[in-house]
PDBML (XML) file of the C-alpha atoms, coordinates in Angstrom:
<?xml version="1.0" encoding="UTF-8" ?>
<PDBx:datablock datablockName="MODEL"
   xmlns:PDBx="http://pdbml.pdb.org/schema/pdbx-v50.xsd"
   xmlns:xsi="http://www.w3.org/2001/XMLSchema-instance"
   xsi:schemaLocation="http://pdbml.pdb.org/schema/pdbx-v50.xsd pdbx-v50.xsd">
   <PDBx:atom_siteCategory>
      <PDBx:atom_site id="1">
         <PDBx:B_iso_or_equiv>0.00</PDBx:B_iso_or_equiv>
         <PDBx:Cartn_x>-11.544</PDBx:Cartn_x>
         <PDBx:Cartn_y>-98.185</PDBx:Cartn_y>
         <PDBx:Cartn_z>-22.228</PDBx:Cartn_z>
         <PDBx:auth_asym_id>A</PDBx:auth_asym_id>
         <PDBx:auth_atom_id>CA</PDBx:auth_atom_id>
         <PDBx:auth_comp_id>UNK</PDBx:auth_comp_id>
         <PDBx:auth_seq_id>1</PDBx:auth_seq_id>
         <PDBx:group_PDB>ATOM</PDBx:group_PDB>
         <PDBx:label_alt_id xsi:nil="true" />
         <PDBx:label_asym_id>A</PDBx:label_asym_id>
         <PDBx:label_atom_id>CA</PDBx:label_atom_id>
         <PDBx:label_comp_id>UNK</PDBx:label_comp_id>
         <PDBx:label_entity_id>1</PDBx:label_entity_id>
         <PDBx:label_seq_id>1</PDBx:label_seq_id>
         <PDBx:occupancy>1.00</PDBx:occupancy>
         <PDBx:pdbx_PDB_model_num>1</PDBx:pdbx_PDB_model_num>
         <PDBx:type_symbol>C</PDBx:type_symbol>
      </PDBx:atom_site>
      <PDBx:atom_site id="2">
         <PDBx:B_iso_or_equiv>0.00</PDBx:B_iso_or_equiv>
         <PDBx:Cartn_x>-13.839</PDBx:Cartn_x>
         <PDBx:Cartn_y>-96.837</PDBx:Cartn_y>
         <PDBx:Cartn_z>-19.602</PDBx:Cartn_z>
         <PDBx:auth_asym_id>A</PDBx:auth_asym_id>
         <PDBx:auth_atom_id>CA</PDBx:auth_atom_id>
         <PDBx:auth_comp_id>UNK</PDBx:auth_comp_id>
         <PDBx:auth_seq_id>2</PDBx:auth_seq_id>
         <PDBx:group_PDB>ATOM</PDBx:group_PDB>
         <PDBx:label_alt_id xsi:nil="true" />
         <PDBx:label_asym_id>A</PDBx:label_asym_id>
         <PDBx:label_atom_id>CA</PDBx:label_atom_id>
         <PDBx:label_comp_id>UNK</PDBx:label_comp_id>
         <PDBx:label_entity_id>1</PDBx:label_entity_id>
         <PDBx:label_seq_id>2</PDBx:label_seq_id>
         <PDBx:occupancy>1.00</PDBx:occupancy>
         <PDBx:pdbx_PDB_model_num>1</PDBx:pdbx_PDB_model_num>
         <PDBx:type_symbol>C</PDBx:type_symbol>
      </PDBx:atom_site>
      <PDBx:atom_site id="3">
         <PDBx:B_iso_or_equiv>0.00</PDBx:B_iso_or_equiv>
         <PDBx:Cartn_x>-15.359</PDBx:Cartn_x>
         <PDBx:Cartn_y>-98.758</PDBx:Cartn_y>
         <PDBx:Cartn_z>-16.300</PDBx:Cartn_z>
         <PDBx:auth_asym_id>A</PDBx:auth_asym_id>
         <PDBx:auth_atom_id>CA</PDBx:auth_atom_id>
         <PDBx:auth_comp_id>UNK</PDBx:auth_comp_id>
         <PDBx:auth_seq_id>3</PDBx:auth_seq_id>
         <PDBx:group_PDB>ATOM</PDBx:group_PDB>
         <PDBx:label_alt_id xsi:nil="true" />
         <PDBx:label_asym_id>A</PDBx:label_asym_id>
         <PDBx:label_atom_id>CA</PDBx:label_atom_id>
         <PDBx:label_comp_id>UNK</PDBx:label_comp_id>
         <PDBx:label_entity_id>1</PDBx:label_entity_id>
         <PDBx:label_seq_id>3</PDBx:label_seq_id>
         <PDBx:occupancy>1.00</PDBx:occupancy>
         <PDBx:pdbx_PDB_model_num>1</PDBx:pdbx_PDB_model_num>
         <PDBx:type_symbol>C</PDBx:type_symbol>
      </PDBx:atom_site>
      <PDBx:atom_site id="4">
         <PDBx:B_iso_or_equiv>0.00</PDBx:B_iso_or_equiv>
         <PDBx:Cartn_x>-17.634</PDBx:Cartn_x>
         <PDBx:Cartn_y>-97.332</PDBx:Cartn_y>
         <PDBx:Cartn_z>-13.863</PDBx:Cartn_z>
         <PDBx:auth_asym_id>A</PDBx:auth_asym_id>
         <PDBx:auth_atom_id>CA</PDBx:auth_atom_id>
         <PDBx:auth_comp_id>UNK</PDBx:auth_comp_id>
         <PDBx:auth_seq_id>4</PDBx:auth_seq_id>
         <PDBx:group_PDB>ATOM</PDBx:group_PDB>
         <PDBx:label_alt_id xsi:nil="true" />
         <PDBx:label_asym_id>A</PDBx:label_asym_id>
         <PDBx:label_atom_id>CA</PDBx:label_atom_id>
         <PDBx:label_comp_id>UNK</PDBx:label_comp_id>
         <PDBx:label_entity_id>1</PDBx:label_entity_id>
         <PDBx:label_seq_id>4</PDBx:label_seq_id>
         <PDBx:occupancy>1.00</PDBx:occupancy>
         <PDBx:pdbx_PDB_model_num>1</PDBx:pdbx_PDB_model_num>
         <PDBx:type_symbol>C</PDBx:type_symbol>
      </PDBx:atom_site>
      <PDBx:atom_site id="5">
         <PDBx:B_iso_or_equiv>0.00</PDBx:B_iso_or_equiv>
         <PDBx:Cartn_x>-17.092</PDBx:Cartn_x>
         <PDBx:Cartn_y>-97.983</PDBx:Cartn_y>
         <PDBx:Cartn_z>-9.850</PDBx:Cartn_z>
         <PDBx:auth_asym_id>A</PDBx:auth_asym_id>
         <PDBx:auth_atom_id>CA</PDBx:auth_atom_id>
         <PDBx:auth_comp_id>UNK</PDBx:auth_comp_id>
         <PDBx:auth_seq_id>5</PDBx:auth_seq_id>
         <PDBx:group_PDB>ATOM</PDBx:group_PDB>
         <PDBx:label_alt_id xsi:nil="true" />
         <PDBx:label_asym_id>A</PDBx:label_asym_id>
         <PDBx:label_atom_id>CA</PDBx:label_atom_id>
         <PDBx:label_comp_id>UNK</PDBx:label_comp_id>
         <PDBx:label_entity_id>1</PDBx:label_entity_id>
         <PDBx:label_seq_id>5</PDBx:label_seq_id>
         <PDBx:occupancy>1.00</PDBx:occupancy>
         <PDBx:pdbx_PDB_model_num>1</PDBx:pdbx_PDB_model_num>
         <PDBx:type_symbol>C</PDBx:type_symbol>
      </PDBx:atom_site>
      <PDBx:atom_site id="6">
         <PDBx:B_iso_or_equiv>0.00</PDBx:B_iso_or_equiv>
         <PDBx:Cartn_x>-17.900</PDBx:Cartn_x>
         <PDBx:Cartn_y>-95.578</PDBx:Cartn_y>
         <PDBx:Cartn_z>-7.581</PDBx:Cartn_z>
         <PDBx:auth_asym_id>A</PDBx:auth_asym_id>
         <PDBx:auth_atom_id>CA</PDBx:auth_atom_id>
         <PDBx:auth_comp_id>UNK</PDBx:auth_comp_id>
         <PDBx:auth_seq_id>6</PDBx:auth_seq_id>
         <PDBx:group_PDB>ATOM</PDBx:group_PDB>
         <PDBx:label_alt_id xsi:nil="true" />
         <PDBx:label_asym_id>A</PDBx:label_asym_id>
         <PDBx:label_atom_id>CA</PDBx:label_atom_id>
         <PDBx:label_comp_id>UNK</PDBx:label_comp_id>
         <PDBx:label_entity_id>1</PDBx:label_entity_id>
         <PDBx:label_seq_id>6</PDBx:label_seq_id>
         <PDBx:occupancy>1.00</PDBx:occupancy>
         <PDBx:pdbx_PDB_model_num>1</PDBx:pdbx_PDB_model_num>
         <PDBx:type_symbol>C</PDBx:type_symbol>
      </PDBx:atom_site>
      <PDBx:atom_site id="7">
         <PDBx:B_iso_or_equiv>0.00</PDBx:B_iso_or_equiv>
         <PDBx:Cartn_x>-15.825</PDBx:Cartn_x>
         <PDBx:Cartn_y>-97.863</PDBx:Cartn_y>
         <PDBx:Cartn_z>-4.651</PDBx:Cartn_z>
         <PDBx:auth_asym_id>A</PDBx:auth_asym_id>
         <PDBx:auth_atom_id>CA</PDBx:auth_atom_id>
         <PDBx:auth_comp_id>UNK</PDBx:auth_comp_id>
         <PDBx:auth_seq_id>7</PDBx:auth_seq_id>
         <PDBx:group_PDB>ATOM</PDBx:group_PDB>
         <PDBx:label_alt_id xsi:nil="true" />
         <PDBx:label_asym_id>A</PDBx:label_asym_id>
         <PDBx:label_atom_id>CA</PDBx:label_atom_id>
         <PDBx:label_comp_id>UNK</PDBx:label_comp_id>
         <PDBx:label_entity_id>1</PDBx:label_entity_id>
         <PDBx:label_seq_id>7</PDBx:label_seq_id>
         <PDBx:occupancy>1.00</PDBx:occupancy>
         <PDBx:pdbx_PDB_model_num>1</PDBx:pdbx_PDB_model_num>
         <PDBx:type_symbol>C</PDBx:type_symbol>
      </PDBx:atom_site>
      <PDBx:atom_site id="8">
         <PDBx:B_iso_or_equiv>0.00</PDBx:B_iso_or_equiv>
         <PDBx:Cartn_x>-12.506</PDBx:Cartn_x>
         <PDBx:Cartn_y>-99.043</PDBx:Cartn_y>
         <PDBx:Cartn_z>-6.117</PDBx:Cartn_z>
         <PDBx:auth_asym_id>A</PDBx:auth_asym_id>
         <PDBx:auth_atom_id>CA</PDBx:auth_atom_id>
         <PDBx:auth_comp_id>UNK</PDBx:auth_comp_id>
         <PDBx:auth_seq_id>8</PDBx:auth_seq_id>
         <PDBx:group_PDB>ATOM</PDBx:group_PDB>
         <PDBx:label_alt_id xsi:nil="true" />
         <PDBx:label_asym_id>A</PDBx:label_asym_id>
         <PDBx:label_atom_id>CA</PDBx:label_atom_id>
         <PDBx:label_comp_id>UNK</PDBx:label_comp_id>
         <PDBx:label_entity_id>1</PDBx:label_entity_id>
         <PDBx:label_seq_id>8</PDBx:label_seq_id>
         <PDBx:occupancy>1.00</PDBx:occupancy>
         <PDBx:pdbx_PDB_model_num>1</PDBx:pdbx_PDB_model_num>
         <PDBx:type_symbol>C</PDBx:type_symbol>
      </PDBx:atom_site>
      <PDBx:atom_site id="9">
         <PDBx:B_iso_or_equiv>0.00</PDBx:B_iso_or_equiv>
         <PDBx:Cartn_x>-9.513</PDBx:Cartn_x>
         <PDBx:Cartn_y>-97.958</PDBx:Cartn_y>
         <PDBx:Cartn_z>-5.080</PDBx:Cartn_z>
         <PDBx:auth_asym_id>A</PDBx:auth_asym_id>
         <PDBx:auth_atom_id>CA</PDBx:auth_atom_id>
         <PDBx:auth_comp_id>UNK</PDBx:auth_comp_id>
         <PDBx:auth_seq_id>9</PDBx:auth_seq_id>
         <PDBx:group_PDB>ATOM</PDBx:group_PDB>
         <PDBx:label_alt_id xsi:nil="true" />
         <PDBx:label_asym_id>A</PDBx:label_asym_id>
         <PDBx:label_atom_id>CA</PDBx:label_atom_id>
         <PDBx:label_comp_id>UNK</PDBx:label_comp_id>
         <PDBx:label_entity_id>1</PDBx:label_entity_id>
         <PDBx:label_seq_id>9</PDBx:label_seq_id>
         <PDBx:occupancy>1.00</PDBx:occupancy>
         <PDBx:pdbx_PDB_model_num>1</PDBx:pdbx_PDB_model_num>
         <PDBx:type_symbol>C</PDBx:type_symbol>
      </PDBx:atom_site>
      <PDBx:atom_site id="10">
         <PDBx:B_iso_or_equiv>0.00</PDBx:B_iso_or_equiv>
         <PDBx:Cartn_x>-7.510</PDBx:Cartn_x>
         <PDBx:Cartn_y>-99.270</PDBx:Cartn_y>
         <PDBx:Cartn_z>-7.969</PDBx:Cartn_z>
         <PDBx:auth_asym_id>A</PDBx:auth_asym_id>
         <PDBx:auth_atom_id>CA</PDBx:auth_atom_id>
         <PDBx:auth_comp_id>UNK</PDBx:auth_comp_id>
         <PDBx:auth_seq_id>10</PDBx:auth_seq_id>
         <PDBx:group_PDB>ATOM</PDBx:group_PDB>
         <PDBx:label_alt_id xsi:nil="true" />
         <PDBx:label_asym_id>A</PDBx:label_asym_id>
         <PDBx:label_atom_id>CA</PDBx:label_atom_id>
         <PDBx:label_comp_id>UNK</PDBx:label_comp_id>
         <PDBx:label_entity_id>1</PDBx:label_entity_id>
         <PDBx:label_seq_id>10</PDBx:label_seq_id>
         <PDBx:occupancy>1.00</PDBx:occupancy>
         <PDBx:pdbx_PDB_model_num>1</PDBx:pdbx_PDB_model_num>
         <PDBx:type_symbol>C</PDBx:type_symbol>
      </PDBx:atom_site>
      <PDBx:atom_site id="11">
         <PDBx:B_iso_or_equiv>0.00</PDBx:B_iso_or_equiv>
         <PDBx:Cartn_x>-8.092</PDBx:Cartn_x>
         <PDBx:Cartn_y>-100.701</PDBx:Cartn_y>
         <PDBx:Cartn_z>-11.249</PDBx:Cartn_z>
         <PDBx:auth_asym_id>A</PDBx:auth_asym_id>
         <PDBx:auth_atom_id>CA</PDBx:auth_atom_id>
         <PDBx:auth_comp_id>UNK</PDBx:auth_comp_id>
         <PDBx:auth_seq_id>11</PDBx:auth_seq_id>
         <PDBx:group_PDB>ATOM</PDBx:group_PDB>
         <PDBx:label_alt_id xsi:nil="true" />
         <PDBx:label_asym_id>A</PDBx:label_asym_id>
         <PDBx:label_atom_id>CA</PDBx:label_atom_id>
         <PDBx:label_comp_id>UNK</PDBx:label_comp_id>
         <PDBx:label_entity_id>1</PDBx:label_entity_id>
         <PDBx:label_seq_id>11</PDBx:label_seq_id>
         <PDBx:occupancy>1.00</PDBx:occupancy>
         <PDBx:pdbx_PDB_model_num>1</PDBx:pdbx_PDB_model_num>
         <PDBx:type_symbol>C</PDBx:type_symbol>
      </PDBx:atom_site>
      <PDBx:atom_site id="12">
         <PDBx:B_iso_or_equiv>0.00</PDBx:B_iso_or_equiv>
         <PDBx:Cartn_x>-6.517</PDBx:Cartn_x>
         <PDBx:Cartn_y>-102.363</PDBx:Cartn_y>
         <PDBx:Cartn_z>-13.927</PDBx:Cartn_z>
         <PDBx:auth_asym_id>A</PDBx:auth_asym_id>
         <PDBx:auth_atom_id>CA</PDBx:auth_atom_id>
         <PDBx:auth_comp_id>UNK</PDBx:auth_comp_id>
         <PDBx:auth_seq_id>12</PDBx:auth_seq_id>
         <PDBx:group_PDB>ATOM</PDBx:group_PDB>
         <PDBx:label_alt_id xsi:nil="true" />
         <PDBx:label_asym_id>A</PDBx:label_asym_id>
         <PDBx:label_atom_id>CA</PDBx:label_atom_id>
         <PDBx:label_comp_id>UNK</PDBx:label_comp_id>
         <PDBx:label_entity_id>1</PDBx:label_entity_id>
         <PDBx:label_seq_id>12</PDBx:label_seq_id>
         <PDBx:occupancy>1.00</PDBx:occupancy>
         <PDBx:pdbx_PDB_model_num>1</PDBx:pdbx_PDB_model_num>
         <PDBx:type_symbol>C</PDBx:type_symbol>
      </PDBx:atom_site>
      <PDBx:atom_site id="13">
         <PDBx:B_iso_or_equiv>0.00</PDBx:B_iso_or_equiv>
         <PDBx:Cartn_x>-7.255</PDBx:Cartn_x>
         <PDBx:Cartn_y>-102.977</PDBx:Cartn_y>
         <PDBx:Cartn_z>-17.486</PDBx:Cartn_z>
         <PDBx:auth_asym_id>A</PDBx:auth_asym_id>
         <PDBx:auth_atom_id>CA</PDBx:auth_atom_id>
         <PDBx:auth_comp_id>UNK</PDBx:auth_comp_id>
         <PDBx:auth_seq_id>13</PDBx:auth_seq_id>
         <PDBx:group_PDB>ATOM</PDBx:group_PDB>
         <PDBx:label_alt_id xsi:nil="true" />
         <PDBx:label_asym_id>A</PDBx:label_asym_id>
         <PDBx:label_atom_id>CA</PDBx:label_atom_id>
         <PDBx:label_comp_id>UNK</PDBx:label_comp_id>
         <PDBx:label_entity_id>1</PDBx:label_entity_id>
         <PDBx:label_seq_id>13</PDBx:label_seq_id>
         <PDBx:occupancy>1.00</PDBx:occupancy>
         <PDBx:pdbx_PDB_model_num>1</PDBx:pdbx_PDB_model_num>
         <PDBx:type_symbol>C</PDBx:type_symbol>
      </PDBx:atom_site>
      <PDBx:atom_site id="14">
         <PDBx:B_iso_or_equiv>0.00</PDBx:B_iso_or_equiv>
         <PDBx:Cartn_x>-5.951</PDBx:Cartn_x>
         <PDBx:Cartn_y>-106.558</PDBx:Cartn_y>
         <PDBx:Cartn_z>-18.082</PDBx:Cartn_z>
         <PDBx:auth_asym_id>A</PDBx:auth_asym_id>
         <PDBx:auth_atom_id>CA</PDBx:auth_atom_id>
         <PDBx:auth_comp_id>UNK</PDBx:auth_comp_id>
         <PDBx:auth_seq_id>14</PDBx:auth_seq_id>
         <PDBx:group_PDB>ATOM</PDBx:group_PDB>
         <PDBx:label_alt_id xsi:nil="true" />
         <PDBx:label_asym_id>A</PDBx:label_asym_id>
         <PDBx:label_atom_id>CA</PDBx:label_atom_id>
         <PDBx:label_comp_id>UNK</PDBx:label_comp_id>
         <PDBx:label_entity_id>1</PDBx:label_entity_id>
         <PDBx:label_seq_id>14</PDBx:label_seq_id>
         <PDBx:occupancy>1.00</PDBx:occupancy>
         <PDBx:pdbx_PDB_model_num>1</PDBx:pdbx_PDB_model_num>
         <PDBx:type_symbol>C</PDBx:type_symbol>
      </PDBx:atom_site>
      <PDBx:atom_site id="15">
         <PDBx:B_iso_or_equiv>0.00</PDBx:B_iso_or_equiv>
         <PDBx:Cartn_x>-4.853</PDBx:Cartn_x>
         <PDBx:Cartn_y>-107.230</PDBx:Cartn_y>
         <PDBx:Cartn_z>-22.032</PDBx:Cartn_z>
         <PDBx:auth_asym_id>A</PDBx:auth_asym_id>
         <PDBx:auth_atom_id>CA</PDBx:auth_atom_id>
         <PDBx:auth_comp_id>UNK</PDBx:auth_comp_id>
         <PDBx:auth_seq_id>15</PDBx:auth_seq_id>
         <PDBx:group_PDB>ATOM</PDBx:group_PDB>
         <PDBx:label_alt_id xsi:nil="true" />
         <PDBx:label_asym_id>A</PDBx:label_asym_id>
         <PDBx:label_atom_id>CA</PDBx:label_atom_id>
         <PDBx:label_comp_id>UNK</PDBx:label_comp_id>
         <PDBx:label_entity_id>1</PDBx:label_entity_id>
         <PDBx:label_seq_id>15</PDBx:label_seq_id>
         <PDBx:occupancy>1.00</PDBx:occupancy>
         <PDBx:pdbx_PDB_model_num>1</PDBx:pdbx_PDB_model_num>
         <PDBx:type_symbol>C</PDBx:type_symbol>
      </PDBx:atom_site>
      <PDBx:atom_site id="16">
         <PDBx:B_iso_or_equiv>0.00</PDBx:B_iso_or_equiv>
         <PDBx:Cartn_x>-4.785</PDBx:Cartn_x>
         <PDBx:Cartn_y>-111.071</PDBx:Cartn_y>
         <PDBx:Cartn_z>-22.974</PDBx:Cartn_z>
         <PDBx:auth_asym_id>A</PDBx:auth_asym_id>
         <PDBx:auth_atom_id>CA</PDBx:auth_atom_id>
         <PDBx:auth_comp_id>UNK</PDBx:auth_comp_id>
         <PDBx:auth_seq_id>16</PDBx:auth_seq_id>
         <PDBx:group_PDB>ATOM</PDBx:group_PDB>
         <PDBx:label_alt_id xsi:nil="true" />
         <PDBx:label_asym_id>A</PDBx:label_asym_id>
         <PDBx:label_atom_id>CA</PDBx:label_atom_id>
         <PDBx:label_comp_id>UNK</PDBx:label_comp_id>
         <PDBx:label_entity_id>1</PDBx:label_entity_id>
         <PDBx:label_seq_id>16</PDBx:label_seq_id>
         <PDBx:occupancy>1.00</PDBx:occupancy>
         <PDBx:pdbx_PDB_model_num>1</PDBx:pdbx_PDB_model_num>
         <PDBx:type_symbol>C</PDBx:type_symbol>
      </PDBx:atom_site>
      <PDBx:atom_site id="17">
         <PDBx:B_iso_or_equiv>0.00</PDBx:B_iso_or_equiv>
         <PDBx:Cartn_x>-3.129</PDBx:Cartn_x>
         <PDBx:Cartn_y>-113.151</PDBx:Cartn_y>
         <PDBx:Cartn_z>-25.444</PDBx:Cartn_z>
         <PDBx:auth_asym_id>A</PDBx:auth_asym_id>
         <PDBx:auth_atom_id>CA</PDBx:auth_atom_id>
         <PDBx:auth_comp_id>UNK</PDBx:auth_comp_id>
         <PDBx:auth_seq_id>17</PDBx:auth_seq_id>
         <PDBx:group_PDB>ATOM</PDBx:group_PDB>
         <PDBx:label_alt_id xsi:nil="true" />
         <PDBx:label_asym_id>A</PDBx:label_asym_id>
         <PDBx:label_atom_id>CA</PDBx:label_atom_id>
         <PDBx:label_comp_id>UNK</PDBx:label_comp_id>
         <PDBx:label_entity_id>1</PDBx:label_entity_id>
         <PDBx:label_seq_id>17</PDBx:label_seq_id>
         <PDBx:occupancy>1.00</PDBx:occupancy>
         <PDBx:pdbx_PDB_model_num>1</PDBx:pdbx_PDB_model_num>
         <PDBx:type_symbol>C</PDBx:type_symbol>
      </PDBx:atom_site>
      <PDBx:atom_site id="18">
         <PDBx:B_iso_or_equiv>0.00</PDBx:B_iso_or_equiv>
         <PDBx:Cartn_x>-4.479</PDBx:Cartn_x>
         <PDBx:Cartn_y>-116.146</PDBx:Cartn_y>
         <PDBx:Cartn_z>-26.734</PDBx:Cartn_z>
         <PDBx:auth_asym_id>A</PDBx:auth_asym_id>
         <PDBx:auth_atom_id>CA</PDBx:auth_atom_id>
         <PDBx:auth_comp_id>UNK</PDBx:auth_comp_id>
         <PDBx:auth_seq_id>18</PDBx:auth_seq_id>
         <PDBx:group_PDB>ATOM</PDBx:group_PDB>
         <PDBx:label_alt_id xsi:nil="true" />
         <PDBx:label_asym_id>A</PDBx:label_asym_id>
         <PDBx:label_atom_id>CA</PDBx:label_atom_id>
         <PDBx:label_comp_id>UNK</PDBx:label_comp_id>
         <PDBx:label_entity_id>1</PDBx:label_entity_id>
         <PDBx:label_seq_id>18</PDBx:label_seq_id>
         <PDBx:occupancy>1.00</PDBx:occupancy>
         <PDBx:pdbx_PDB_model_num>1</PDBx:pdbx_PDB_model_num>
         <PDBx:type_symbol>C</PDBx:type_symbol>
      </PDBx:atom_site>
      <PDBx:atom_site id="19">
         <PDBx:B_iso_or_equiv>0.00</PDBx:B_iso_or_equiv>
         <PDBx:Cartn_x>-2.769</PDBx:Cartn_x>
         <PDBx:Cartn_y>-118.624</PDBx:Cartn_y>
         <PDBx:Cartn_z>-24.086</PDBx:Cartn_z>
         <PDBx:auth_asym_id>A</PDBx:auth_asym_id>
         <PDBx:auth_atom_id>CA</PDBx:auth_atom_id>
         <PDBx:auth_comp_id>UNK</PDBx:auth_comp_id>
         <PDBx:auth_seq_id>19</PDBx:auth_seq_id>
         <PDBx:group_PDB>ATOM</PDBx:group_PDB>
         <PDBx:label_alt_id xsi:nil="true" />
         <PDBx:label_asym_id>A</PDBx:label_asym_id>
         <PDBx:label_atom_id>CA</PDBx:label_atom_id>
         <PDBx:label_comp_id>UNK</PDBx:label_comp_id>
         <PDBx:label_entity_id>1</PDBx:label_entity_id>
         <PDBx:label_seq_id>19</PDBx:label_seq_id>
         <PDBx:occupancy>1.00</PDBx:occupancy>
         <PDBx:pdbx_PDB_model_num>1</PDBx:pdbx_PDB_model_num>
         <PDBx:type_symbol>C</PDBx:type_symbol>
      </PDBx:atom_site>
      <PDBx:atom_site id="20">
         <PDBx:B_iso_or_equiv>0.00</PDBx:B_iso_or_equiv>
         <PDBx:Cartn_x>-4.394</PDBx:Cartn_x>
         <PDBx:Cartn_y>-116.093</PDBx:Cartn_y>
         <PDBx:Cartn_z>-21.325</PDBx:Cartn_z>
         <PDBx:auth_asym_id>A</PDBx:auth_asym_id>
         <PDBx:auth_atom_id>CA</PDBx:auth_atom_id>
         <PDBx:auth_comp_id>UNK</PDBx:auth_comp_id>
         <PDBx:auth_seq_id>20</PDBx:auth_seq_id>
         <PDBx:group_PDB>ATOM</PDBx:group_PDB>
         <PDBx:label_alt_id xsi:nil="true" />
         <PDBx:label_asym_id>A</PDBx:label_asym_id>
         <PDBx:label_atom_id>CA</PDBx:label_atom_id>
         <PDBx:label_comp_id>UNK</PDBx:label_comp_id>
         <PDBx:label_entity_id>1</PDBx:label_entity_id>
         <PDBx:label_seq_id>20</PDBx:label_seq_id>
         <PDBx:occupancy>1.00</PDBx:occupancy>
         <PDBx:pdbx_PDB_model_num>1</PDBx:pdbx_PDB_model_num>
         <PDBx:type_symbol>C</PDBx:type_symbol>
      </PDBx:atom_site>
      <PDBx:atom_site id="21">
         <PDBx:B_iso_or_equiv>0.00</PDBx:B_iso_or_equiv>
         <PDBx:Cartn_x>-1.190</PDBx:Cartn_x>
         <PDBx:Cartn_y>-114.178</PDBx:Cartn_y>
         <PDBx:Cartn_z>-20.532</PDBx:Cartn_z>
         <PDBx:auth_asym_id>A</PDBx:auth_asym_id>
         <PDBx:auth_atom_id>CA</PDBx:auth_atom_id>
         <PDBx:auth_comp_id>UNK</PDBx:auth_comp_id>
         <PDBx:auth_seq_id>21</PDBx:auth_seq_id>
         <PDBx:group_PDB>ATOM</PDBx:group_PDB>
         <PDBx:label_alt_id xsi:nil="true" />
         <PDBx:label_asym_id>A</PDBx:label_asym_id>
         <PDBx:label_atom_id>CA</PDBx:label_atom_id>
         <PDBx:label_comp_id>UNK</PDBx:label_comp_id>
         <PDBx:label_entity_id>1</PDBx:label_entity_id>
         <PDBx:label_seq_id>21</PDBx:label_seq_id>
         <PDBx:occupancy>1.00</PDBx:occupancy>
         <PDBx:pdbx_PDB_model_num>1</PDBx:pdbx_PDB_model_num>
         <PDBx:type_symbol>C</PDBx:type_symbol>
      </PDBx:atom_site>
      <PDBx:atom_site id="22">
         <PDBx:B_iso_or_equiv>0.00</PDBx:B_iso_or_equiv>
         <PDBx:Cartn_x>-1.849</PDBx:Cartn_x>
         <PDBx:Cartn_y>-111.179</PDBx:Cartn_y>
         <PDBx:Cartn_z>-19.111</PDBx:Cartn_z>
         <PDBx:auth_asym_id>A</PDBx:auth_asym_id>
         <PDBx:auth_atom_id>CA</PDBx:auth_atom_id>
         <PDBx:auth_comp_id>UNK</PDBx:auth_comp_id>
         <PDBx:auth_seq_id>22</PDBx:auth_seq_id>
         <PDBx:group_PDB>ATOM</PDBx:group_PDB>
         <PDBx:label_alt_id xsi:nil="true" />
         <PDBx:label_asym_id>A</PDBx:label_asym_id>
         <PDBx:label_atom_id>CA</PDBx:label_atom_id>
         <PDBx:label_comp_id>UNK</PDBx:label_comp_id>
         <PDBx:label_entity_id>1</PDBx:label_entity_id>
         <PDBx:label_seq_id>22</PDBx:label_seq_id>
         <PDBx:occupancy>1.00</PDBx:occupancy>
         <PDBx:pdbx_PDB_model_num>1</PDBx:pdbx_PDB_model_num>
         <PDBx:type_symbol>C</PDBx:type_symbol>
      </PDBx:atom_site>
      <PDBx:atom_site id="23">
         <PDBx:B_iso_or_equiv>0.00</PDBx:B_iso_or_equiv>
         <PDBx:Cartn_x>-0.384</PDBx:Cartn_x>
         <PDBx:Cartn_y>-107.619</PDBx:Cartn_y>
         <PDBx:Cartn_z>-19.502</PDBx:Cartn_z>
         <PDBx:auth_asym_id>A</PDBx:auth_asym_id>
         <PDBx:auth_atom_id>CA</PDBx:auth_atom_id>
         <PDBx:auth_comp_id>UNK</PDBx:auth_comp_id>
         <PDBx:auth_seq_id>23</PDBx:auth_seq_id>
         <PDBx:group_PDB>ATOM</PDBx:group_PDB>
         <PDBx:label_alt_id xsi:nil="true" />
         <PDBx:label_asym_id>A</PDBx:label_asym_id>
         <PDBx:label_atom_id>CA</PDBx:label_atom_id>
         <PDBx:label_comp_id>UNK</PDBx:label_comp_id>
         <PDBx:label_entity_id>1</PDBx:label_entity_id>
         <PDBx:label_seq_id>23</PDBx:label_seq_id>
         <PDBx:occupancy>1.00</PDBx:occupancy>
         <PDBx:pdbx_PDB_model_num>1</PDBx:pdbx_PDB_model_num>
         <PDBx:type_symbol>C</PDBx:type_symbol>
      </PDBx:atom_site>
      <PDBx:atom_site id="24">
         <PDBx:B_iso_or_equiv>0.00</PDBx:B_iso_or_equiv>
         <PDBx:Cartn_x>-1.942</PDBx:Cartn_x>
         <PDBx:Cartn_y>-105.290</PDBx:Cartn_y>
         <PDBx:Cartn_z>-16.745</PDBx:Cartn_z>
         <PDBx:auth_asym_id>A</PDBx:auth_asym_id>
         <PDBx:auth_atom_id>CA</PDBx:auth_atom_id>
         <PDBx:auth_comp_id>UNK</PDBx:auth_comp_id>
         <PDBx:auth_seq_id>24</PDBx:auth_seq_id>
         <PDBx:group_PDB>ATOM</PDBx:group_PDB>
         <PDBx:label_alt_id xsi:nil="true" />
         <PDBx:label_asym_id>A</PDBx:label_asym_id>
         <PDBx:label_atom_id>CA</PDBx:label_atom_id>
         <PDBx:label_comp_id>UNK</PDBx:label_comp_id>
         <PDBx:label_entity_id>1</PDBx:label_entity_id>
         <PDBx:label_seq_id>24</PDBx:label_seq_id>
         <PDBx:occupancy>1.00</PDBx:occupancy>
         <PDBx:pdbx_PDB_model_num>1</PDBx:pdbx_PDB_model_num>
         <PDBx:type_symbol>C</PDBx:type_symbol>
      </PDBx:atom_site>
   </PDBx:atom_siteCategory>
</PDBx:datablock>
């Protein structure tokens, strides 16, 4: 996984399951 911003200060790659829970 790779993302571009130049201005963030943190990021996170958020993984979903199929009701939309999230695992950061």
């Amino acid at each position: 996984f790779a993302l571009f911003s130049e201005i963030a200060q943190r990021v996170w790659l958020c993984l979903l399951d199929e009701d939309r829970n999230e695992t950061r």
